[in-house]
C-alpha atoms as a PDB file:
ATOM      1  CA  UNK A   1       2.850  12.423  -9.051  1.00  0.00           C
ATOM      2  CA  UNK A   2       5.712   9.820  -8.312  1.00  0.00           C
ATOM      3  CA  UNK A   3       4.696   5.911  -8.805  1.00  0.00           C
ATOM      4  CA  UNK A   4       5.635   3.759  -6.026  1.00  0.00           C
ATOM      5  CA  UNK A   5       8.191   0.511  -6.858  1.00  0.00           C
ATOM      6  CA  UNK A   6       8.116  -3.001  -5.601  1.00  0.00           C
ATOM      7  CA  UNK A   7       9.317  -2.756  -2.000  1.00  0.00           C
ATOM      8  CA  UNK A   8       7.831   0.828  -1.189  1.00  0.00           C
ATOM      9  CA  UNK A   9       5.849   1.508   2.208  1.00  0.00           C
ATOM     10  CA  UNK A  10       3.299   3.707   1.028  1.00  0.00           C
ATOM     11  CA  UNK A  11       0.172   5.128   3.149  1.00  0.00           C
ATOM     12  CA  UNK A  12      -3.290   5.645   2.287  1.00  0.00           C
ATOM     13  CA  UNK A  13      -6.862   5.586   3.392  1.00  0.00           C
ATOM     14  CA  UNK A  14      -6.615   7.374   6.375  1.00  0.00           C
ATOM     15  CA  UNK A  15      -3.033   5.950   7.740  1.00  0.00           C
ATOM     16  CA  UNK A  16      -3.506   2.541   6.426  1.00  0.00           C
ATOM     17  CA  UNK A  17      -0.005   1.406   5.352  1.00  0.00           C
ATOM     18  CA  UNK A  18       1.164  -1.565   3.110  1.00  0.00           C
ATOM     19  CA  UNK A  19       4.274  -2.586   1.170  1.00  0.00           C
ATOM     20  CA  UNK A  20       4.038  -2.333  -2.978  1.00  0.00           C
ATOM     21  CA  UNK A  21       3.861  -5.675  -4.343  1.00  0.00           C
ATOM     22  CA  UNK A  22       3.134  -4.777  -8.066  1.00  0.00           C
ATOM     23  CA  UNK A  23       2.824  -2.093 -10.070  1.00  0.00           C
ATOM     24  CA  UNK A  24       0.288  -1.308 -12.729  1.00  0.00           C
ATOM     25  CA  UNK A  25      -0.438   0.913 -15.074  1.00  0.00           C
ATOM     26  CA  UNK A  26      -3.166   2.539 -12.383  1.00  0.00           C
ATOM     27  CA  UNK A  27      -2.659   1.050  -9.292  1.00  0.00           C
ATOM     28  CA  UNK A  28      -0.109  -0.506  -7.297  1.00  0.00           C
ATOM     29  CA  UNK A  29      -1.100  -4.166  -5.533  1.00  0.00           C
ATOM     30  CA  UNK A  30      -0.309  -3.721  -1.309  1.00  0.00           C
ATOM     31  CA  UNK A  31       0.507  -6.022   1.259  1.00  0.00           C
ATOM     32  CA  UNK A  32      -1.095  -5.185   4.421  1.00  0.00           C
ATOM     33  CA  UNK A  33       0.489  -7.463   6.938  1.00  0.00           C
ATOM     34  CA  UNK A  34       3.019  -4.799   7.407  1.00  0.00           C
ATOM     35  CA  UNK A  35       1.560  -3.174   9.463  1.00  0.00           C
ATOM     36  CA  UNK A  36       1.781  -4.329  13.432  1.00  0.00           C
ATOM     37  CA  UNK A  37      -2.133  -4.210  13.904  1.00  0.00           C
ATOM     38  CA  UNK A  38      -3.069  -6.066  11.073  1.00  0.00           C
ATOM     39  CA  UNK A  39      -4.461  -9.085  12.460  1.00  0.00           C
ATOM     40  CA  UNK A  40      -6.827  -6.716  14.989  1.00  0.00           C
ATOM     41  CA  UNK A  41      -8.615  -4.874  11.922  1.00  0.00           C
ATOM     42  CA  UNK A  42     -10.648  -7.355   9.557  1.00  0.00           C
ATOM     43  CA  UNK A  43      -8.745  -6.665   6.453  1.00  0.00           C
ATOM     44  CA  UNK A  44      -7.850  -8.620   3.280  1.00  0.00           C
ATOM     45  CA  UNK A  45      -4.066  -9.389   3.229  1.00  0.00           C
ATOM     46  CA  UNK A  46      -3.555  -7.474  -0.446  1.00  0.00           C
ATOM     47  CA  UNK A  47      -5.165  -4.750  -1.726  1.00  0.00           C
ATOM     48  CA  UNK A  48      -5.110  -2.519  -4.800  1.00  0.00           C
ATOM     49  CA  UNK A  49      -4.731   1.169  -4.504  1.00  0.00           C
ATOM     50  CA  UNK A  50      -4.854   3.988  -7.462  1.00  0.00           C
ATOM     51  CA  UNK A  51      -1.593   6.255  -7.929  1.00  0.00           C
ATOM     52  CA  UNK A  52      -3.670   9.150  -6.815  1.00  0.00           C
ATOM     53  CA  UNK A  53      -4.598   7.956  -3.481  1.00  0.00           C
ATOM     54  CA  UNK A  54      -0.948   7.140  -1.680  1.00  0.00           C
ATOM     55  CA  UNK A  55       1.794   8.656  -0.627  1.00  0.00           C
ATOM     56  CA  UNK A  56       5.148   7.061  -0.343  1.00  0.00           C
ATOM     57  CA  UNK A  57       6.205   6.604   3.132  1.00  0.00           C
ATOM     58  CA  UNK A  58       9.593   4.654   2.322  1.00  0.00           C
ATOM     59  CA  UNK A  59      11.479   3.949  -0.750  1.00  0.00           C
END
């Protein structure tokens, strides 16, 4: 499994998308507000996601 870095665009949760914030030892912290329809779903702005459930879109 490859960890994500600050910066990444990584996908998850059925084609949610965020860029890496921080990484932890589990789980990487996401910004959501990448993505263009953001402010149409009702979503927290950051949210943590567990190594094992993303995939690295862009490095």
């Amino acid at each position: 499994m490859k960890v994500a870095a600050i910066g990444n665009i990584i996908e998850f949760k059925d084609g949610l998308q965020g860029i890496v914030e921080k990484v932890n030892e589990n789980s990487v912290i996401v910004d959501l507000t990448y993505m263009d329809n953001y402010r149409d779903m009702d979503l927290e702005r950051r949210t943590v996601v567990n190594h094992k459930n993303y995939k690295i879109i862009e490095a």
